[in-house]
Protein backbone atom coordinates (compact mmCIF):
# COMPACT_ATOMS: atom_id res chain seq x y z
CA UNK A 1 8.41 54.48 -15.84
CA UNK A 2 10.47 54.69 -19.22
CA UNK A 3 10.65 51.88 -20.87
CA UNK A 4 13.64 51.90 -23.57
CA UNK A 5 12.54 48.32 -25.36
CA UNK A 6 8.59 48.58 -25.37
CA UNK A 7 8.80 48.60 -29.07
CA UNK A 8 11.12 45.87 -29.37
CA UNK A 9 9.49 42.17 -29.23
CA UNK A 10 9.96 39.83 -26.63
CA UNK A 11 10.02 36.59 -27.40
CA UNK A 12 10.93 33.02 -26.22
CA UNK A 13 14.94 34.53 -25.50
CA UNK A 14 13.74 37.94 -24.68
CA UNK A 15 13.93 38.63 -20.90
CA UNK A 16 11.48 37.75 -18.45
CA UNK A 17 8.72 40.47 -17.43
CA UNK A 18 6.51 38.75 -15.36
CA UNK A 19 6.39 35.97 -13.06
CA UNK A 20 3.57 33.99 -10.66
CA UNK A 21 4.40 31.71 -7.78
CA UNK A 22 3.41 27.99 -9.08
CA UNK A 23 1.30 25.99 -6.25
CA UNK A 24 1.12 23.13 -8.05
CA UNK A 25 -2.36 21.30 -8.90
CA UNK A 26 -3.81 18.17 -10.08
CA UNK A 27 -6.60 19.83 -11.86
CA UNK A 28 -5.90 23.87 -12.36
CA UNK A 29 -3.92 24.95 -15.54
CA UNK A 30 -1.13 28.05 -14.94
CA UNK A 31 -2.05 30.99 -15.31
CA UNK A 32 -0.51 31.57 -18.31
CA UNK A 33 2.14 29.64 -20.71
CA UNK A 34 5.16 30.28 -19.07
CA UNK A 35 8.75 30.89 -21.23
CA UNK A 36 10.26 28.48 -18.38
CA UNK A 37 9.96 27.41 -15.03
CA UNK A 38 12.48 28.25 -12.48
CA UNK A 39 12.50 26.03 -8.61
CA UNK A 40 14.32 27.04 -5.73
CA UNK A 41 14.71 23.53 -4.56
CA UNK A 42 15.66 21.38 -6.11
CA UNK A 43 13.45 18.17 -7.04
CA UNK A 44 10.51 16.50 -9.43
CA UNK A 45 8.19 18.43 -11.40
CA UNK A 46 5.42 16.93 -13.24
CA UNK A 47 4.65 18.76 -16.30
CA UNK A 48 1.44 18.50 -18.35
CA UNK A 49 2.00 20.29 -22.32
CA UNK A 50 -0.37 21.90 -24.14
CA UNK A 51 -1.12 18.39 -26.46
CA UNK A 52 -1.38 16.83 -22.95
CA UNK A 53 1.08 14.79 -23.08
CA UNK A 54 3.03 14.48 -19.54
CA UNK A 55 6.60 14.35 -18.18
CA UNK A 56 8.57 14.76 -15.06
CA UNK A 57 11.67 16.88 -15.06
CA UNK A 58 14.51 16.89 -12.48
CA UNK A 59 15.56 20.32 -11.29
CA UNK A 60 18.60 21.20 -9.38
CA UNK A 61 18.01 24.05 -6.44
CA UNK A 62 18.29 27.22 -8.10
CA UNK A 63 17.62 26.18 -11.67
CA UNK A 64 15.57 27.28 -14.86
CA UNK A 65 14.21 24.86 -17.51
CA UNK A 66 12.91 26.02 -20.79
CA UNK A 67 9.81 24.16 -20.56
CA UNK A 68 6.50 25.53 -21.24
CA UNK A 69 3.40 23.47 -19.50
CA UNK A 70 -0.23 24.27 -19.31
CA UNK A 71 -0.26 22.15 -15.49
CA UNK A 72 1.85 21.72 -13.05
CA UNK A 73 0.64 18.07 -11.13
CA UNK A 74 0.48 18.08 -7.32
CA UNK A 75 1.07 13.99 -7.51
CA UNK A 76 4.67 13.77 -8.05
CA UNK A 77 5.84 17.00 -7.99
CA UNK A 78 8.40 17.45 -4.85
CA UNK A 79 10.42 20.55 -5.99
CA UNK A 80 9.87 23.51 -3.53
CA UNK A 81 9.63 27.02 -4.87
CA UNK A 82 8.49 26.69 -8.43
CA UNK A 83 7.85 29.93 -10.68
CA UNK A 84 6.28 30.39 -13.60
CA UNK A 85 8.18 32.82 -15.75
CA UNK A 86 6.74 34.97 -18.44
């Protein structure tokens, strides 16, 4: 397949080109650092950064945050749906 933009970079703004299904986990890191994280319903997510520092965010069904975490906790996290998006 053509690809018009494969020398153009793609960074944080740039459009999304790949994408994994988030089961979330107590102890397993994503598998990769995301550009955001996108639920389809809505609820808690408990984050873990890269510096480890950790924080729950509140998404509505349907919606994308801008977040990038290394871990996505099991304890806490209600949200159904997640996505980590690349």
């Amino acid at each position: 397949m053509d690809d018009k933009y494969a020398s153009y970079s793609n960074g944080l703004n740039g459009p999304v080109d790949e994408w994994v299904t988030v089961t979330p986990d107590d102890n397993a890191d994503l598998p990769f650092l995301p550009k955001a994280i996108h639920v389809a319903g809505s609820g808690s997510v408990v984050c873990v950064s890269a510096s480890g520092s950790q924080a729950t965010f509140v998404f509505g069904s349907g919606e994308d945050k801008r977040i990038r975490p290394v871990r996505i906790l099991a304890t806490g996290t209600d949200a159904t749906g997640i996505v980590a998006l690349q």
